[in-house]
C-alpha atoms as a PDB file:
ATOM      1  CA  UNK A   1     -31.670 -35.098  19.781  1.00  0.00           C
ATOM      2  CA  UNK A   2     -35.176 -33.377  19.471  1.00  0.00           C
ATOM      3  CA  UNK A   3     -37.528 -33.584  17.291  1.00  0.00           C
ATOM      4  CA  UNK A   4     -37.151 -30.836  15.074  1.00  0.00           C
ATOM      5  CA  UNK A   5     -33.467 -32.496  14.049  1.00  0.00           C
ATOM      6  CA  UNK A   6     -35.420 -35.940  14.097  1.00  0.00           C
ATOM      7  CA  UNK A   7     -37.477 -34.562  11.405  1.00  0.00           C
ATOM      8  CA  UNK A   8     -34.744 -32.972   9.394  1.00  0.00           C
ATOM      9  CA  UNK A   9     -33.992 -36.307   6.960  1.00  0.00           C
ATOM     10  CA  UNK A  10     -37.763 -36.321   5.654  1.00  0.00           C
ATOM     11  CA  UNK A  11     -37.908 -33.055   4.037  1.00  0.00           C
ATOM     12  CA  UNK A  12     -41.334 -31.987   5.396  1.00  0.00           C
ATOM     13  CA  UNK A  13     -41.958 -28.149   6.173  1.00  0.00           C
ATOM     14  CA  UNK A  14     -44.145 -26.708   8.685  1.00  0.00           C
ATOM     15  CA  UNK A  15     -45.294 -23.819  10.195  1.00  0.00           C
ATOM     16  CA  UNK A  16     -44.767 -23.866  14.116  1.00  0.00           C
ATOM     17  CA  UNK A  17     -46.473 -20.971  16.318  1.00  0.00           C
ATOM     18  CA  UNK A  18     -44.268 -19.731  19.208  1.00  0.00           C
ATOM     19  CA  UNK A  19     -46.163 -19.635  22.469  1.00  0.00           C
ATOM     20  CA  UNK A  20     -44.925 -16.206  23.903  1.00  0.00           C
ATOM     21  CA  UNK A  21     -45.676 -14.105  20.901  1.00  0.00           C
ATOM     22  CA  UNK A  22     -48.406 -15.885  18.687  1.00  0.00           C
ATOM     23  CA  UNK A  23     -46.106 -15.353  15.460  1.00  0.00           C
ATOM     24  CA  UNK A  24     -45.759 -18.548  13.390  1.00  0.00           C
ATOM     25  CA  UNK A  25     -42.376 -18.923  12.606  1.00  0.00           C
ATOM     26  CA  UNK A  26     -41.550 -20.784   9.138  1.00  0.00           C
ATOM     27  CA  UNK A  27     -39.248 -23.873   9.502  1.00  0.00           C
ATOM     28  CA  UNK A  28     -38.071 -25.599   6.298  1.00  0.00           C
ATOM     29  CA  UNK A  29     -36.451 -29.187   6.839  1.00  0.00           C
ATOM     30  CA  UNK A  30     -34.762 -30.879   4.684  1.00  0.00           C
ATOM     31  CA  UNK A  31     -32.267 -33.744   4.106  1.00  0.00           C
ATOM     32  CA  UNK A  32     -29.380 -31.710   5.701  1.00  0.00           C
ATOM     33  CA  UNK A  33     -27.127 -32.393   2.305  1.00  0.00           C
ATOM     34  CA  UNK A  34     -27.407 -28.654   0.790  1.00  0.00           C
ATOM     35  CA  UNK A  35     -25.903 -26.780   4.073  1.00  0.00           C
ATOM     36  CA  UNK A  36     -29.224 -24.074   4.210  1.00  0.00           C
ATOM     37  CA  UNK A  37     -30.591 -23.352   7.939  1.00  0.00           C
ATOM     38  CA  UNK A  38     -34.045 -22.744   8.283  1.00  0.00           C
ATOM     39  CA  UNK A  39     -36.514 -19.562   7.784  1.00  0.00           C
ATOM     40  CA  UNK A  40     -36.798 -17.503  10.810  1.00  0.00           C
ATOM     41  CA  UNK A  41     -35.350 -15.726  13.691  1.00  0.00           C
ATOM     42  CA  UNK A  42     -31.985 -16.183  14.710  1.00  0.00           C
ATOM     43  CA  UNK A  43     -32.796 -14.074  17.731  1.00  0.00           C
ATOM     44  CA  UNK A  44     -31.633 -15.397  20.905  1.00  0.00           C
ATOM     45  CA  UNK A  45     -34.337 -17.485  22.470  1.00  0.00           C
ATOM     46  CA  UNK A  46     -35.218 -14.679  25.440  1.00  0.00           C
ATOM     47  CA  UNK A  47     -35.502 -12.163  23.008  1.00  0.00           C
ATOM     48  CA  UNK A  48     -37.962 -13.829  21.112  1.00  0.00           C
ATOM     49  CA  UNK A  49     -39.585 -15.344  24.366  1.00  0.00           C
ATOM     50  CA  UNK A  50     -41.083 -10.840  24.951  1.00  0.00           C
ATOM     51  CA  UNK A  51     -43.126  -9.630  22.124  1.00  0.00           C
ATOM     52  CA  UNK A  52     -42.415  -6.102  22.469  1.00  0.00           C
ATOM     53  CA  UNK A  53     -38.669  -7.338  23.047  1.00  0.00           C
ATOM     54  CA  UNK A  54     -38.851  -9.157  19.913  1.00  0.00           C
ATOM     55  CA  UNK A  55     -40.140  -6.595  17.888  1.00  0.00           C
ATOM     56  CA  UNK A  56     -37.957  -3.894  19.262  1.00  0.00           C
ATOM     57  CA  UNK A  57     -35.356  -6.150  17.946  1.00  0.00           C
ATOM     58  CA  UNK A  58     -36.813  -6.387  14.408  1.00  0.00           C
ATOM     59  CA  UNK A  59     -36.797  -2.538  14.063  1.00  0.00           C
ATOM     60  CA  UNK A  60     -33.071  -2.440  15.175  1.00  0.00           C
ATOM     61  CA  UNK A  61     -31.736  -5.142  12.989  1.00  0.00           C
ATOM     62  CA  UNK A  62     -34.015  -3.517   9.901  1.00  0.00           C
ATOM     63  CA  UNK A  63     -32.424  -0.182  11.057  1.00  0.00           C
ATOM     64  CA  UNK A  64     -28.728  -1.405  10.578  1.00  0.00           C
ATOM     65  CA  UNK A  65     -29.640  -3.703   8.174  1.00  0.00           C
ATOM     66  CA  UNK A  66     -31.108  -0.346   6.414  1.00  0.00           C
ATOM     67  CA  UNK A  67     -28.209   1.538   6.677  1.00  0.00           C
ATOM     68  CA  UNK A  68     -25.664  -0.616   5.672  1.00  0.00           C
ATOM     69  CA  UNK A  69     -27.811  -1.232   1.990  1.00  0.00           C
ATOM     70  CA  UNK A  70     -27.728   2.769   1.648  1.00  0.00           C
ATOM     71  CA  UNK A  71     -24.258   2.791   2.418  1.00  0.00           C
ATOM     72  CA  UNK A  72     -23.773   0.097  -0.299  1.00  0.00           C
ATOM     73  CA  UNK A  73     -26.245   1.729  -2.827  1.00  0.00           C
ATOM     74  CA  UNK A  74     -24.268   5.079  -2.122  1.00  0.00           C
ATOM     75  CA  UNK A  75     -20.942   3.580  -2.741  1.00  0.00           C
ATOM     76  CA  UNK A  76     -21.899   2.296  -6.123  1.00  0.00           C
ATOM     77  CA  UNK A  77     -21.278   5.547  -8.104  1.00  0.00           C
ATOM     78  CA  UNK A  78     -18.671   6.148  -5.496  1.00  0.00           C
ATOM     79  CA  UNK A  79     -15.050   4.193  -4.733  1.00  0.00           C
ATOM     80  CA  UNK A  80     -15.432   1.746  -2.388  1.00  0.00           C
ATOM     81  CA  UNK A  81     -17.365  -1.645  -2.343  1.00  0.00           C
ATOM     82  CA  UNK A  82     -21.108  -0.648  -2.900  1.00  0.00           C
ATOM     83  CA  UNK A  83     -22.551  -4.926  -4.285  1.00  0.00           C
ATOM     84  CA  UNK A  84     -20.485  -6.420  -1.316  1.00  0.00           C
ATOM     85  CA  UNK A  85     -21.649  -3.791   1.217  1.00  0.00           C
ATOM     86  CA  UNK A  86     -25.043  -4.244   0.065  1.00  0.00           C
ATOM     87  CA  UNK A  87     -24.941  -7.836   0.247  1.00  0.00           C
ATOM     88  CA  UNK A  88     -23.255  -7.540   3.700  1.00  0.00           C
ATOM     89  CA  UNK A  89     -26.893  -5.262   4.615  1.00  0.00           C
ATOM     90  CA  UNK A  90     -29.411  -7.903   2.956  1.00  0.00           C
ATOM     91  CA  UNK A  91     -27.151 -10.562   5.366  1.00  0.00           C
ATOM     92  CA  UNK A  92     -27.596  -8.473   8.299  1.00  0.00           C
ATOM     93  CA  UNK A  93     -31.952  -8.516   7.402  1.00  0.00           C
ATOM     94  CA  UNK A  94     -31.458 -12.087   6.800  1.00  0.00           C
ATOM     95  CA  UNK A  95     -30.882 -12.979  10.518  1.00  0.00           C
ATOM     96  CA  UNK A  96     -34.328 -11.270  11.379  1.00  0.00           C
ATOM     97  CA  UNK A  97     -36.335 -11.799   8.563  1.00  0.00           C
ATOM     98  CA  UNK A  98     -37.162 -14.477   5.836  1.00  0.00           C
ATOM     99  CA  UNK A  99     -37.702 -12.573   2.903  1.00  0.00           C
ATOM    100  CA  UNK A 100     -34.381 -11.450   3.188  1.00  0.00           C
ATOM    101  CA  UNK A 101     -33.215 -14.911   4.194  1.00  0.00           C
ATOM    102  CA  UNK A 102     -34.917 -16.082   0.385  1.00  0.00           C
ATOM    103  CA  UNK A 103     -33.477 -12.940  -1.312  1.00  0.00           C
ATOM    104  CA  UNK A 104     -29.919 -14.729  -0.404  1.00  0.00           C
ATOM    105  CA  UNK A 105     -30.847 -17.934  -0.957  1.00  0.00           C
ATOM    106  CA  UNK A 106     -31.466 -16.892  -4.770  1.00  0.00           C
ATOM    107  CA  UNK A 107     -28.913 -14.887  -5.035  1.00  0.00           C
ATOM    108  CA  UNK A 108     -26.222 -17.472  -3.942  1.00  0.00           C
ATOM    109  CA  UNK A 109     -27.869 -20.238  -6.305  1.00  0.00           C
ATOM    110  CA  UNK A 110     -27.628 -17.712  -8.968  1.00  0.00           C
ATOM    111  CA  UNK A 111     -23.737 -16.771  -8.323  1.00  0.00           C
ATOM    112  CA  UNK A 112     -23.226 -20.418  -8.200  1.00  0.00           C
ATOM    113  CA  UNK A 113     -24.813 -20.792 -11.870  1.00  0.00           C
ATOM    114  CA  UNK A 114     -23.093 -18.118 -13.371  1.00  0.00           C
ATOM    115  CA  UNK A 115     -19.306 -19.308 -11.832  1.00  0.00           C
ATOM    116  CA  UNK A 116     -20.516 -23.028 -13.098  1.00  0.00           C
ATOM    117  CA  UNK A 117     -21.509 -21.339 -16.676  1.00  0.00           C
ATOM    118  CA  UNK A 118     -18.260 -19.639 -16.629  1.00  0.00           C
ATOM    119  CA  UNK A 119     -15.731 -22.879 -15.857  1.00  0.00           C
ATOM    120  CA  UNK A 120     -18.045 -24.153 -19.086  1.00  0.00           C
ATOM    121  CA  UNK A 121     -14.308 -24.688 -21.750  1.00  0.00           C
ATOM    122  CA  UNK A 122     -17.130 -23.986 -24.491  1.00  0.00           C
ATOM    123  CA  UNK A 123     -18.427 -20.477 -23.079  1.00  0.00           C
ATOM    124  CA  UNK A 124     -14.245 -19.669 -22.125  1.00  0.00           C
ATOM    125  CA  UNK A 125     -13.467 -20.345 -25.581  1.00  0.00           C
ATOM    126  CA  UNK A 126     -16.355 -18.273 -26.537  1.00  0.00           C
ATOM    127  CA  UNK A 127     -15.302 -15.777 -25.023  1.00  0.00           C
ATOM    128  CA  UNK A 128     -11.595 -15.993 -25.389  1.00  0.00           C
ATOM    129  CA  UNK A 129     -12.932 -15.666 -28.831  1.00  0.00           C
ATOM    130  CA  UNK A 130     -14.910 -12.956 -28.880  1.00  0.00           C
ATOM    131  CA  UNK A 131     -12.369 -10.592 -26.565  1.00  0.00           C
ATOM    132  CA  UNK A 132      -9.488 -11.298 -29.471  1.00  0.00           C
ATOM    133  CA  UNK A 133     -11.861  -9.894 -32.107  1.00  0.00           C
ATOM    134  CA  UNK A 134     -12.874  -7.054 -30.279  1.00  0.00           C
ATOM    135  CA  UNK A 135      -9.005  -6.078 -29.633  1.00  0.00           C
ATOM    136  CA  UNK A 136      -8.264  -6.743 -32.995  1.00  0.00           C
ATOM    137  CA  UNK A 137     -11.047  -4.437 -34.200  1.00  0.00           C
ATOM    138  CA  UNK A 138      -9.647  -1.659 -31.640  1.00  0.00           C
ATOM    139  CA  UNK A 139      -6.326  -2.027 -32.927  1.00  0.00           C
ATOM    140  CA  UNK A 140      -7.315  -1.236 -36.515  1.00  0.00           C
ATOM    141  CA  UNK A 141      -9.670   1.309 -35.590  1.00  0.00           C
ATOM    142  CA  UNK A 142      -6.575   3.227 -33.418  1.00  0.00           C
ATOM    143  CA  UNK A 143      -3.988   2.169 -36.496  1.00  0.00           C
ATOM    144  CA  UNK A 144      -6.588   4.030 -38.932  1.00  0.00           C
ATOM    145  CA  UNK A 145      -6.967   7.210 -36.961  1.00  0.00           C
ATOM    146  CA  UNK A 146      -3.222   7.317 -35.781  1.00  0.00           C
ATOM    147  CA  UNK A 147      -2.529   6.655 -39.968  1.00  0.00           C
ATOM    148  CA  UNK A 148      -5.079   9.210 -40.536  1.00  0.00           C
ATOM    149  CA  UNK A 149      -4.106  11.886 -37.563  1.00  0.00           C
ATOM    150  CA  UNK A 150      -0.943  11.466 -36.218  1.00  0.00           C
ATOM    151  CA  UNK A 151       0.058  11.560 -32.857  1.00  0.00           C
ATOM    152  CA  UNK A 152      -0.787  15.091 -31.817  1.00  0.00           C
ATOM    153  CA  UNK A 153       0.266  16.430 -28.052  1.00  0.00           C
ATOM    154  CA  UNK A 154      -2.161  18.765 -26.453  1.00  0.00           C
ATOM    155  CA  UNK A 155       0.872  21.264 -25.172  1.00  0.00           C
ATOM    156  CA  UNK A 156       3.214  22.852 -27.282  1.00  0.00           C
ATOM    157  CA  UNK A 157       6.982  21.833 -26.897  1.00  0.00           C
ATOM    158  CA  UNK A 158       9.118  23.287 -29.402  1.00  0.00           C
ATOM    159  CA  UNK A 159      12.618  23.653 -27.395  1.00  0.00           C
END
């Protein structure tokens, strides 16, 4: 074992500067129990060992990652997955850079929230609830104006 995994169970974070590149490189530990790797680079090791490697590697992954979230933002008004391809982008950022890497984070405690709130038999009922209303309300509304209107075809089949 080293000492960064000896570390892990006492939930203390630091701030450890490589030695190649001068960066300080964020590393959150914590009791292991919640799954989450730590902040940073998931660059392989003689990548981050070159500075100019390294950093020609950050404008690649922020490239792709880049495209993939325009793709995504472009398929929202379009077919095709545009959240999930988006998502799939802020993942690719998160493997370079912690922001991103915090942008998940939140975002998968929130999803986790919401799917909890939802599974709540109070808020299903609720809403069970409140979707019977609303088609009840529809189906007067289209009984009034089909009452009122008739069923009229736009063509004109007389034969």
């Amino acid at each position: 074992m080293n000492a960064e995994s000896d570390e892990r169970g006492k939930g203390a974070a630091t701030a450890v500067p490589t030695t190649a590149t001068g960066d300080v490189t964020a590393v959150v530990t914590g009791d292991g129990a919640d799954g989450e790797r730590p902040l940073g680079s998931r660059a392989p090791e003689f990548v981050k060992a070159r500075r100019t490697l390294h950093l020609s590697w950050q404008v690649g992954v922020f490239i792709v990652g880049l495209a993939v979230v325009v793709a995504g933002v472009i398929m929202l008004p379009l077919p095709g997955p545009g959240w999930l391809v988006i998502f799939g982008g802020m993942a690719i950022w998160a493997t370079e850079f912690v922001w991103a890497q915090l942008v998940l984070r939140w975002t998968k405690r929130k999803v986790t929230e919401a799917a909890q709130k939802a599974l709540d038999p109070r808020v299903r009922r609720r809403n069970l609830i409140l979707t019977t209303v609303g088609v009840v309300i529809v189906a007067v509304l289209l009984a009034i104006y089909l009452w009122k209107f008739g069923i009229v075809m736009p063509w004109k089949i007389d034969e």
